[in-house]
Structure formats: C-alpha cells, structure tokens
Protein backbone atom coordinates (compact mmCIF):
# COMPACT_ATOMS: atom_id res chain seq x y z
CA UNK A 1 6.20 6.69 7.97
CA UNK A 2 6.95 7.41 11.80
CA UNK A 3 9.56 10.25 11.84
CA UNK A 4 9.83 10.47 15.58
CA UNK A 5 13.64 10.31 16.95
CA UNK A 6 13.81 6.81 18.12
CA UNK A 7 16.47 6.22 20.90
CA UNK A 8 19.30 3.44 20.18
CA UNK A 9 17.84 0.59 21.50
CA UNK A 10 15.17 0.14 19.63
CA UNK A 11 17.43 -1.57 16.49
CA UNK A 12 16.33 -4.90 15.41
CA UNK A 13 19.51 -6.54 14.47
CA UNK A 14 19.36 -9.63 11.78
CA UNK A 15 22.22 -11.98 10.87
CA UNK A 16 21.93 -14.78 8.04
CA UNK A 17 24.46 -17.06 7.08
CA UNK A 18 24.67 -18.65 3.05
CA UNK A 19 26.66 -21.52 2.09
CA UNK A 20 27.42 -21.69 -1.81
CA UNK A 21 29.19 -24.68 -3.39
CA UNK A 22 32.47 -23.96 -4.92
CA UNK A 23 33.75 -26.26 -8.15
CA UNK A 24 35.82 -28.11 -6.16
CA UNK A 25 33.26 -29.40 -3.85
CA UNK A 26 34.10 -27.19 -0.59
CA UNK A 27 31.62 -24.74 1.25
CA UNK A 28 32.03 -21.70 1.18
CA UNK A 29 30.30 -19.11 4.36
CA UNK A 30 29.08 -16.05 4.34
CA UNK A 31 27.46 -13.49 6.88
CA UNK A 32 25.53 -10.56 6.11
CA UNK A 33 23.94 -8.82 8.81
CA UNK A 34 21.39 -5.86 8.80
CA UNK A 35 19.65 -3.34 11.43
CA UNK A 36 16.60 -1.69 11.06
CA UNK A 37 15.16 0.81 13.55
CA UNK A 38 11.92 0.19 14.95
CA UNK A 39 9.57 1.81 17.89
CA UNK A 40 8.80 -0.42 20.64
CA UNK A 41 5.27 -0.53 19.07
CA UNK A 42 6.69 -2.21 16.06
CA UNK A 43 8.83 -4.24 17.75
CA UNK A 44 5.91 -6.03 19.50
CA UNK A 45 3.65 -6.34 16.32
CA UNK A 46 6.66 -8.10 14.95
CA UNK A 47 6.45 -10.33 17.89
CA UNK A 48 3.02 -10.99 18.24
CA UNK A 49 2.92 -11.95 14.44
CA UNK A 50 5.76 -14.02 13.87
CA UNK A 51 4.22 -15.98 17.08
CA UNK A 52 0.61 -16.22 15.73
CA UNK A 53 2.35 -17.27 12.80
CA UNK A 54 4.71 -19.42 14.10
CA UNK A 55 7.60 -18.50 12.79
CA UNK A 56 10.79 -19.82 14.79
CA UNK A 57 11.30 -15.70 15.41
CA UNK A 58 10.16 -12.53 14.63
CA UNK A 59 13.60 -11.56 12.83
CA UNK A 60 12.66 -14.99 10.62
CA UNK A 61 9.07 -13.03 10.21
CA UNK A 62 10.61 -9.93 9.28
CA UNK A 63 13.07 -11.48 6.89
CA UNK A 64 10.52 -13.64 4.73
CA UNK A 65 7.72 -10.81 4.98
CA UNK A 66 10.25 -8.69 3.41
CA UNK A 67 11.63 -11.22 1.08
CA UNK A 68 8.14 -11.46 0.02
CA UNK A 69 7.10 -7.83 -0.87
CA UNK A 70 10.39 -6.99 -2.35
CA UNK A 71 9.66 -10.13 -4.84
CA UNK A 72 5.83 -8.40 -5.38
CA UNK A 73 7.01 -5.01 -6.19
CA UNK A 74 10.09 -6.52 -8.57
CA UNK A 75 7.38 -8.67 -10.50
CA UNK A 76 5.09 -5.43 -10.47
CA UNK A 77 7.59 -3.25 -11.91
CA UNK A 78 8.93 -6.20 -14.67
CA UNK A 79 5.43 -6.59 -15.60
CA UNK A 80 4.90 -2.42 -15.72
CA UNK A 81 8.56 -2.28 -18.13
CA UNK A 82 6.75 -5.55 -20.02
CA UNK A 83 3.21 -3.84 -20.92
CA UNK A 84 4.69 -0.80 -22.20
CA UNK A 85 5.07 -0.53 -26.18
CA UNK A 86 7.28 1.41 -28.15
CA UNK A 87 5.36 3.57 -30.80
C-alpha cells in the first residue's frame, strides 16, 4: 500500500445507475457514486488495461475487476466458515 500524500486530483470518480422493477410495473432509478484515490501511476495502469482489455472504460475495468475479487474473497471466507467443525 502507497502511503504517499496524493494531491486532489488524482480521484477516480465512478457513477452507476440500477433500475429495479417495482410491483406495479414502474422503474424505479438509482445512483450511487464512489471515489477512490489513485497516483497518476495507477491511473494509467487502469488505462492501459481496461484498453488492452477492451473494456468501454477504465472506470468499467475498475468496477468489474473489483466486483470480481470482492466475489473471490466472499466465496473464500464462506468456504473458510463452511470447513470449520464444531467439536
């Protein structure tokens, strides 16, 4: 972990928008939004890999990279809390 001060602009700034079916048929929105601080170093390997990738952009990249490995360590740890046995 880099914990060099990092100056303001270097915030990578996501916004997603859900839609969720209510009973009665109508949509209904919502926005989350989140901002994580990267060097400029980062930013670029971000770039460069959502593009080799070809992802439509690197906040897309970052998003379903991080989807992914929070989905890895959530199976890890159910499958840890599974193995154990009470004696």
């Amino acid at each position: 972990m880099n914990s060099r001060p990092m100056s303001p602009g270097n915030v990578l700034t996501m916004h997603y928008t859900w839609c969720r079916m209510s009973t009665g048929g109508s949509k209904m929105r919502k926005t989350t939004s989140i901002s994580i601080r990267v060097s400029e170093e980062e930013l670029e390997i971000f770039k460069r890999a959502a593009d080799e990738e070809a992802y439509a952009s690197y906040s897309e990249f970052v998003r379903r990279t991080a989807l992914k490995e929070a989905s890895r360590v959530l199976k890890e740890k159910e499958d840890q809390k599974g193995g154990k046995t009470n004696e």
